[in-house]
Protein backbone atom coordinates (compact mmCIF):
# COMPACT_ATOMS: atom_id res chain seq x y z
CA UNK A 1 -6.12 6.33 24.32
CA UNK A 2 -8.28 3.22 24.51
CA UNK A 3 -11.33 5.63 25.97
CA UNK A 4 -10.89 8.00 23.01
CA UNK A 5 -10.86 4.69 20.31
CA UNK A 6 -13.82 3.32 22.40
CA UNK A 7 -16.02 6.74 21.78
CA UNK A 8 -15.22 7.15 17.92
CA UNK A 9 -15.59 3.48 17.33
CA UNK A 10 -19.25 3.83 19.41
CA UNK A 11 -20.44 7.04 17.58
CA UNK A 12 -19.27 5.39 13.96
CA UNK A 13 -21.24 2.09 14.53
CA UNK A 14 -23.99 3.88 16.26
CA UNK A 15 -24.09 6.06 13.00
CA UNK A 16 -24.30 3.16 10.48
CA UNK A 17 -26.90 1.11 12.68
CA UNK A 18 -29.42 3.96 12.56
CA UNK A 19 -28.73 4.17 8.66
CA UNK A 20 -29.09 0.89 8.15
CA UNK A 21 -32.40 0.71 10.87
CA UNK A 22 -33.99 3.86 8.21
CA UNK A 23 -33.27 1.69 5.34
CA UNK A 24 -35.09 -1.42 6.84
CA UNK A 25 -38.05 0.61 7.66
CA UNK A 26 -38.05 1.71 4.24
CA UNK A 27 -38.41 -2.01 3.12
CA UNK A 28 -34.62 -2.49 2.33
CA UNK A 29 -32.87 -6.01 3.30
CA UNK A 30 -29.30 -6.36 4.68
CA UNK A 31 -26.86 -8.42 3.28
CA UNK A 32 -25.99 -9.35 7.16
CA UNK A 33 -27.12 -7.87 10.21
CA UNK A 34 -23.41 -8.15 11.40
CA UNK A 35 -21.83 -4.90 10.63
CA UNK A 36 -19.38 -1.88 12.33
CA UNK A 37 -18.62 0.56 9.79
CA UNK A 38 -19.96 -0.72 6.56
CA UNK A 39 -23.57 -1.66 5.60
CA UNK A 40 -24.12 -3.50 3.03
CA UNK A 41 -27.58 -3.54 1.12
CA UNK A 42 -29.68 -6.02 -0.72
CA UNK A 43 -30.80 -2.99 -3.68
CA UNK A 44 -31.65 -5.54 -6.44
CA UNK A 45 -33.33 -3.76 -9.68
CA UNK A 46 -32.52 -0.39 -8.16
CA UNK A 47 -28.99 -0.67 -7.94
CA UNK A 48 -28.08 0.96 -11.08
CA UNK A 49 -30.34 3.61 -10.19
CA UNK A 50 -29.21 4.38 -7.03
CA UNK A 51 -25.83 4.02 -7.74
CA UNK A 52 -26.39 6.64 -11.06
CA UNK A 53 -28.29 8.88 -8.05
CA UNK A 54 -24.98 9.16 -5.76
CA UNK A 55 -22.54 10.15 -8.55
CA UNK A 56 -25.42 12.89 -9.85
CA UNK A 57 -24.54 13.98 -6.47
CA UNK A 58 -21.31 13.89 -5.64
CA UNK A 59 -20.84 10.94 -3.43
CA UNK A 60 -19.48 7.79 -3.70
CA UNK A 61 -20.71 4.35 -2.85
CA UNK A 62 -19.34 1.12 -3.52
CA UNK A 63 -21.25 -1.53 -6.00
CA UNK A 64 -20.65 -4.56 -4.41
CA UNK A 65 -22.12 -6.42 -7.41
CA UNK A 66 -25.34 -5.86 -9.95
CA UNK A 67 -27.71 -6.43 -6.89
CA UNK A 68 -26.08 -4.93 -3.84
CA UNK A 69 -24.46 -1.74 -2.83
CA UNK A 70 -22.29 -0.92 0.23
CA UNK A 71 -21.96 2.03 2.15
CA UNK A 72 -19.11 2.73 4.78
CA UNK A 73 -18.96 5.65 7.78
CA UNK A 74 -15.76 6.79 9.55
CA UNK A 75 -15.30 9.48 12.24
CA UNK A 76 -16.13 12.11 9.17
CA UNK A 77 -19.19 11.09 8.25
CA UNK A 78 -22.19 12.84 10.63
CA UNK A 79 -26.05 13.25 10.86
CA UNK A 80 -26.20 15.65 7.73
CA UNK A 81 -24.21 12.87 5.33
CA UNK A 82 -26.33 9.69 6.84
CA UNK A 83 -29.02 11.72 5.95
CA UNK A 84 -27.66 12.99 2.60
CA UNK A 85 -27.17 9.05 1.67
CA UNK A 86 -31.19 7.85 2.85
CA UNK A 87 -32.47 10.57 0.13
CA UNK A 88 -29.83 8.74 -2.28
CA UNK A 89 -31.73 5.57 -1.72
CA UNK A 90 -35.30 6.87 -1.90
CA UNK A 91 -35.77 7.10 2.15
CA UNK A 92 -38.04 9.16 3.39
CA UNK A 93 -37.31 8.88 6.94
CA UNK A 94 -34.27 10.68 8.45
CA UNK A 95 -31.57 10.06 10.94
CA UNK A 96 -32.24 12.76 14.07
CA UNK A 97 -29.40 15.07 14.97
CA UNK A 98 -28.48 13.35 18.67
CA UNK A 99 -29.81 9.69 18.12
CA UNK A 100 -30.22 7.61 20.79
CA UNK A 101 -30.23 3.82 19.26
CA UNK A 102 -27.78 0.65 20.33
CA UNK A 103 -24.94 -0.33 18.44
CA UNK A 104 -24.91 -3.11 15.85
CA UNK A 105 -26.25 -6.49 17.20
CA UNK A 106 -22.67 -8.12 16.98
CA UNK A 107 -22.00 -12.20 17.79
CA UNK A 108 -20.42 -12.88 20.86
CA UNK A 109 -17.34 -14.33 18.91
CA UNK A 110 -16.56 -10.78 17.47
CA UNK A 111 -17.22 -9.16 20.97
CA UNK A 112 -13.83 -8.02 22.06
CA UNK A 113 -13.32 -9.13 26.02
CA UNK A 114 -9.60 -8.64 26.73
CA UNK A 115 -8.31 -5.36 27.47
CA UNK A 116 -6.54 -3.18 25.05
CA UNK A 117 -3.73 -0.13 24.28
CA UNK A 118 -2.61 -0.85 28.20
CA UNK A 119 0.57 0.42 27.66
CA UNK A 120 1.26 4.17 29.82
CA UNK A 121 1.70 6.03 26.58
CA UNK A 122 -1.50 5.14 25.49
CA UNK A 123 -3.37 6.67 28.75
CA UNK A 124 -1.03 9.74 29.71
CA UNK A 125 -1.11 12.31 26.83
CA UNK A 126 -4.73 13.63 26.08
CA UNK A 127 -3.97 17.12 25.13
CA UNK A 128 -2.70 18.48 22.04
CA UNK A 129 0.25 20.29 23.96
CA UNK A 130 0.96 16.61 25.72
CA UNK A 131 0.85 15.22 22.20
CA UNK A 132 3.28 17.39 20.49
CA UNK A 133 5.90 17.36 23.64
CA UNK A 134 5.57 13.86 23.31
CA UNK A 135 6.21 13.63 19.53
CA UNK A 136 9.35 16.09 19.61
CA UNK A 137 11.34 14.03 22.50
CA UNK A 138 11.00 10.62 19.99
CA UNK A 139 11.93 12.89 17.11
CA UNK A 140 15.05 14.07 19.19
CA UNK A 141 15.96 10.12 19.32
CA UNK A 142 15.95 10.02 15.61
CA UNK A 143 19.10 9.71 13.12
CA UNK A 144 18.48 12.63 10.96
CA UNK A 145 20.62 14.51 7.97
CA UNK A 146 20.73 17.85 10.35
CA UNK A 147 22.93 15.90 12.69
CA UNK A 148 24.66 12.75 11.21
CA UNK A 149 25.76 10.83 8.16
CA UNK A 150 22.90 8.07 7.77
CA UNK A 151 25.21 4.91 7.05
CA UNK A 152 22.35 2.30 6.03
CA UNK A 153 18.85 3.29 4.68
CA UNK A 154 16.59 4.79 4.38
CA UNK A 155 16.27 5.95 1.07
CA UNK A 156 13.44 8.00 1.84
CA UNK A 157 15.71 9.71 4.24
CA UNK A 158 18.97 10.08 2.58
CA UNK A 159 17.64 10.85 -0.92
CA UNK A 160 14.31 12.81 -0.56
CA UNK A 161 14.57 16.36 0.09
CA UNK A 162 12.29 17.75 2.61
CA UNK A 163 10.26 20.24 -0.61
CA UNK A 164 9.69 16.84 -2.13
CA UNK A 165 8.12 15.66 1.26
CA UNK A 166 5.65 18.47 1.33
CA UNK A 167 3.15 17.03 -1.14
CA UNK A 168 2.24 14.22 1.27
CA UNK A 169 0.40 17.15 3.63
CA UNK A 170 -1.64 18.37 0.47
CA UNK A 171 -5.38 17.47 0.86
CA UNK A 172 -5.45 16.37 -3.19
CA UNK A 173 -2.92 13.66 -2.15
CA UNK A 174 -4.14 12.68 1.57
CA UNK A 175 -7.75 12.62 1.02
CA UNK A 176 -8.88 10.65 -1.72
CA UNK A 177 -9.85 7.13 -0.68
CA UNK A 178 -8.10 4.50 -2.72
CA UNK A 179 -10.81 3.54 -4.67
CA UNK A 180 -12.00 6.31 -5.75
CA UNK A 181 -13.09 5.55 -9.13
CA UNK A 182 -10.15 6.95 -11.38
CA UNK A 183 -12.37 9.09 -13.86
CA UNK A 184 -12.63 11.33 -10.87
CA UNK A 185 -8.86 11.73 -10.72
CA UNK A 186 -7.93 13.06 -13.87
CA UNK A 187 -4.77 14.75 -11.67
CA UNK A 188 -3.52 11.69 -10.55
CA UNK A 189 -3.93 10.40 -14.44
CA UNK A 190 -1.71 13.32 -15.95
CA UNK A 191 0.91 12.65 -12.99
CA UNK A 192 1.02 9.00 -13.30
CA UNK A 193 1.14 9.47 -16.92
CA UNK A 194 3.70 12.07 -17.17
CA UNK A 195 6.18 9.92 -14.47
CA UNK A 196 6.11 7.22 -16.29
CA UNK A 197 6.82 8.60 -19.46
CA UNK A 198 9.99 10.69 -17.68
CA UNK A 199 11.20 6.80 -16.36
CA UNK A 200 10.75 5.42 -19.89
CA UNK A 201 12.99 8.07 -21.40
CA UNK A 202 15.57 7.65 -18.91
CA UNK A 203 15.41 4.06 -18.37
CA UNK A 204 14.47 3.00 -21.80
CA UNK A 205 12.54 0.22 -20.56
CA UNK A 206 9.81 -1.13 -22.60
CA UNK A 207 7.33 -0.18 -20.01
CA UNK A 208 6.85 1.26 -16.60
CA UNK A 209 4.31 0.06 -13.30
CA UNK A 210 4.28 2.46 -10.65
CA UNK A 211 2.75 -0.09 -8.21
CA UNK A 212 3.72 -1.58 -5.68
CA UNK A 213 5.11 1.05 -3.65
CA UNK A 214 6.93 -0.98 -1.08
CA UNK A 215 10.24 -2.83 -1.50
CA UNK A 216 9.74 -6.01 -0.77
CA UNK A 217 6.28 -6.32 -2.99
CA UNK A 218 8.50 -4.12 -5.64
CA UNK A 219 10.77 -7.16 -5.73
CA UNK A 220 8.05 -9.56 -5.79
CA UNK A 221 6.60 -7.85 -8.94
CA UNK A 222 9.57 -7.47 -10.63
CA UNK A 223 11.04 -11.31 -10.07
CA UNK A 224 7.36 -11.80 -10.81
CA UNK A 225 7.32 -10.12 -14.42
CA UNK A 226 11.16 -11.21 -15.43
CA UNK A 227 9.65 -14.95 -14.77
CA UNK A 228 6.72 -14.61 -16.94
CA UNK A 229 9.50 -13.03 -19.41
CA UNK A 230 11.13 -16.40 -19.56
CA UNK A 231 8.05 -18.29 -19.58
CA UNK A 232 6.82 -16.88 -22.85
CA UNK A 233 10.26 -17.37 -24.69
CA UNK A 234 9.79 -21.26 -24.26
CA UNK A 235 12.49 -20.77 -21.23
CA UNK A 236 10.38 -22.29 -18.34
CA UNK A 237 13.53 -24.10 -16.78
CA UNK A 238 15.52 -20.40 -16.05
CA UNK A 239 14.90 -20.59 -12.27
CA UNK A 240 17.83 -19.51 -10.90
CA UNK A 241 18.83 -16.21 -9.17
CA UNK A 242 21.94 -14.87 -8.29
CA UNK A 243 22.35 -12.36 -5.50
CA UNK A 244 25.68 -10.79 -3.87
CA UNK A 245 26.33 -12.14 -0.11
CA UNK A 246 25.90 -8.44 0.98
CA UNK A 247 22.06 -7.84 -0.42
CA UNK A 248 19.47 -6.75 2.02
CA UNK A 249 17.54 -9.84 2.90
CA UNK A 250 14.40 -9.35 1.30
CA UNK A 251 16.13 -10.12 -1.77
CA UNK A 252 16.49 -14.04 -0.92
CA UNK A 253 12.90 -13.62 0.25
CA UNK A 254 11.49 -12.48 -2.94
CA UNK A 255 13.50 -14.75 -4.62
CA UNK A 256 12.46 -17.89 -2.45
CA UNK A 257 8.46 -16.42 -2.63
CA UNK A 258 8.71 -17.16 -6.92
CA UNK A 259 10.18 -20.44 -6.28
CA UNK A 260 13.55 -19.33 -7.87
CA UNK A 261 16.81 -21.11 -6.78
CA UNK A 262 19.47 -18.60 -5.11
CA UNK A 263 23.05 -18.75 -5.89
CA UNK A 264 25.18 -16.30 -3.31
CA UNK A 265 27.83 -14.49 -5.02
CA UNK A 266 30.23 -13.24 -3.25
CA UNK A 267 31.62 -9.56 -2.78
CA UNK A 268 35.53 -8.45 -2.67
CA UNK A 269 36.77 -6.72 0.35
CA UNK A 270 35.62 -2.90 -0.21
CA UNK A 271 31.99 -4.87 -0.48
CA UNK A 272 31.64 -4.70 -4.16
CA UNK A 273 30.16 -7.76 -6.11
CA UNK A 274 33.48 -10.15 -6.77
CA UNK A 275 33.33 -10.32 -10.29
CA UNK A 276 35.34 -13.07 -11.21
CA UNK A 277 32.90 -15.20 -8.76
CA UNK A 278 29.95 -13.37 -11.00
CA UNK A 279 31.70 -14.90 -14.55
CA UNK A 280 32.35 -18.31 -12.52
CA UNK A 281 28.49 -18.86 -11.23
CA UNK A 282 26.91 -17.16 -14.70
CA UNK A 283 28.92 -19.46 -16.70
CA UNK A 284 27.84 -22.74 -13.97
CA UNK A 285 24.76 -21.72 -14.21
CA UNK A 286 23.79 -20.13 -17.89
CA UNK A 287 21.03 -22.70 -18.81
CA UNK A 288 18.91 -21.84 -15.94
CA UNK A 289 20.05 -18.65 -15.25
CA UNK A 290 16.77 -15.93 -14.48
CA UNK A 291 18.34 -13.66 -13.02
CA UNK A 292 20.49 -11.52 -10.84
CA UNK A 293 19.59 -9.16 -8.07
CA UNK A 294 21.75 -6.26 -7.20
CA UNK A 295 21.19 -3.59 -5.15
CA UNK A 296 22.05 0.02 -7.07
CA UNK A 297 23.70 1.96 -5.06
CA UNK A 298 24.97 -0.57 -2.91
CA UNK A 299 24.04 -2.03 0.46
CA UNK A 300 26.99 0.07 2.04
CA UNK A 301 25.89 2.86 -0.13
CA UNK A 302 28.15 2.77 -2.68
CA UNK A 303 27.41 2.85 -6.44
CA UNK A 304 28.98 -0.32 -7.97
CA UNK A 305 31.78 0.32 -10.60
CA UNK A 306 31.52 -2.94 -13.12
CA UNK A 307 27.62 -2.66 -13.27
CA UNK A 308 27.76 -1.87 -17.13
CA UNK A 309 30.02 -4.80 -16.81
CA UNK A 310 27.41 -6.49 -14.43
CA UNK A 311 24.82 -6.21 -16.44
CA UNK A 312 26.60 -7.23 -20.34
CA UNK A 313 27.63 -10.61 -18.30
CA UNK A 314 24.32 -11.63 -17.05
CA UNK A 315 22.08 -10.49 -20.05
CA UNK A 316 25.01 -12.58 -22.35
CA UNK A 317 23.78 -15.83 -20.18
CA UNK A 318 20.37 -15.04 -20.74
CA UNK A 319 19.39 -13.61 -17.52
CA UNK A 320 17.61 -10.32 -16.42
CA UNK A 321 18.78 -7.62 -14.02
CA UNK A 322 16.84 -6.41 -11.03
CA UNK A 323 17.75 -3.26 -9.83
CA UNK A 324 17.18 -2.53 -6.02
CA UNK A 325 17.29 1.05 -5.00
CA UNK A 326 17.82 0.33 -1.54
CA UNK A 327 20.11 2.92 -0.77
């Protein structure tokens, strides 16, 4: 609840204003004085040095540039690490096991006055047994596989099975902060690796991104890419997109977000993509056309017949096919 946020938010900032006091005692400047969680440090000269010192031992800091380093605390960090990072940057004072300093000097525009997490859930379970009760009854709401067909997404639902769920509870996947520097991750290099060879091979696609992970910014990258395709074949005018009446509406979004022009085409009555409406619009509009969207399998979760067909008709007008895997 909003008392439990207040006291890990306190002892966090509390922790990274006594850092950052040690390191101005031992002559160090501050980027600002306006911090919560991150300090960031004026290190000059000694940057490379300092930074070279935290790797030798196993820690991680970010270089903000050639002449400044930052260094950020969470609810992990204690007294031992704080200390751990001073001796990194050549401090010879240390941080005392129960300090008793004030927060961060913070503006009075970033002070927070209204009141926050009032909502009853927020201030009723405190325990872990509370928790868990709490957790189960809104899991016992839930559409799930064990007790129904799941008519419209989500993929994650329908098509994961629960071993290939597991991994997300493994340490090696849940730890590591994103920007960890990649050398360290030689794991996630042979996985990432190995995937996207796998999706090459089956796909036989030129090449393979594994990022973004989320659908809409997946069809942002991909309208994204098949533009630039047309762009570097001299082709600058094919702006237009085509996508069936019955595709998920992030798929207009996407479209309207790379300033493509959408053309609806319609579906028959079983919801498949009408395809003499498809040979109509791809003939109206094969000078422009960029591309068509279609969502594989299908918005109602069925896997469209004609695609081969689909996909020969649009690729003969010059276009490109983006496959959603919405289902």
């Amino acid at each position: 609840g909003p008392k439990g946020i207040r006291a890990i938010s306190e002892r966090v900032s509390q922790l990274a204003n006594n850092f950052a006091n040690k390191l101005i005692q031992a002559g160090y400047e501050l980027f600002s004085d306006h911090f919560f969680d991150t300090v960031t440090v004026k290190t000059k000269e000694k940057t490379e040095k300092i930074f070279q010192n935290a790797l030798n031992q196993k820690v991680n800091i970010r270089k903000v540039n050639s002449e400044m380093l930052a260094v950020s605390f969470d609810q992990k960090k204690n007294v031992y690490r704080a200390n751990q990072l001073l001796k990194i940057f050549n401090c010879a004072e240390s941080i005392k096991e129960n300090p008793n300093e004030s927060l961060p000097n913070l503006p009075d525009k970033l002070l927070r006055t209204s009141s926050y997490l009032d909502h009853p859930v927020f201030n009723k379970y405190h325990s872990e047994i509370e928790m868990v009760r709490y957790l189960k009854r809104l899991e016992e709401k839930d559409i799930a596989l064990n007790r129904s067909m799941i008519a419209l997404g989500s993929c994650t639902m329908k098509l994961n099975a629960v071993a290939e769920m597991i991994p997300v509870t493994w340490q090696e996947f849940s730890q590591p902060h994103p920007f960890t520097p990649i050398e360290q991750m030689d794991g996630y290099r042979i996985l990432f690796t190995d995937l996207k060879n796998w999706l090459r091979s089956i796909t036989g696609f030129a090449g393979i991104s594994l990022q973004p992970n989320a659908g809409a910014q997946g069809e942002y990258a991909g309208l994204m890419v098949i533009r630039k395709y047309h762009i570097e074949r001299g082709e600058k005018n094919r702006n237009v997109c085509l996508i069936p009446s019955s595709a998920h509406g992030t798929n207009p979004a996407s479209a309207q977000m790379v300033g493509m022009k959408i053309v609806v085409i319609n579906c028959d009555e079983e919801g498949n993509v009408d395809f003499e409406d498809l040979k109509k619009k791809s003939q109206q509009h094969s000078e422009n056309l960029a591309a068509l969207m279609i969502t594989y399998p299908s918005t109602h979760g069925v896997f469209e017949e004609k695609i081969s067909d689909i996909c020969e008709l649009i690729h003969k007008h010059g276009g490109q096919v983006y496959m959603d895997g919405a289902n």
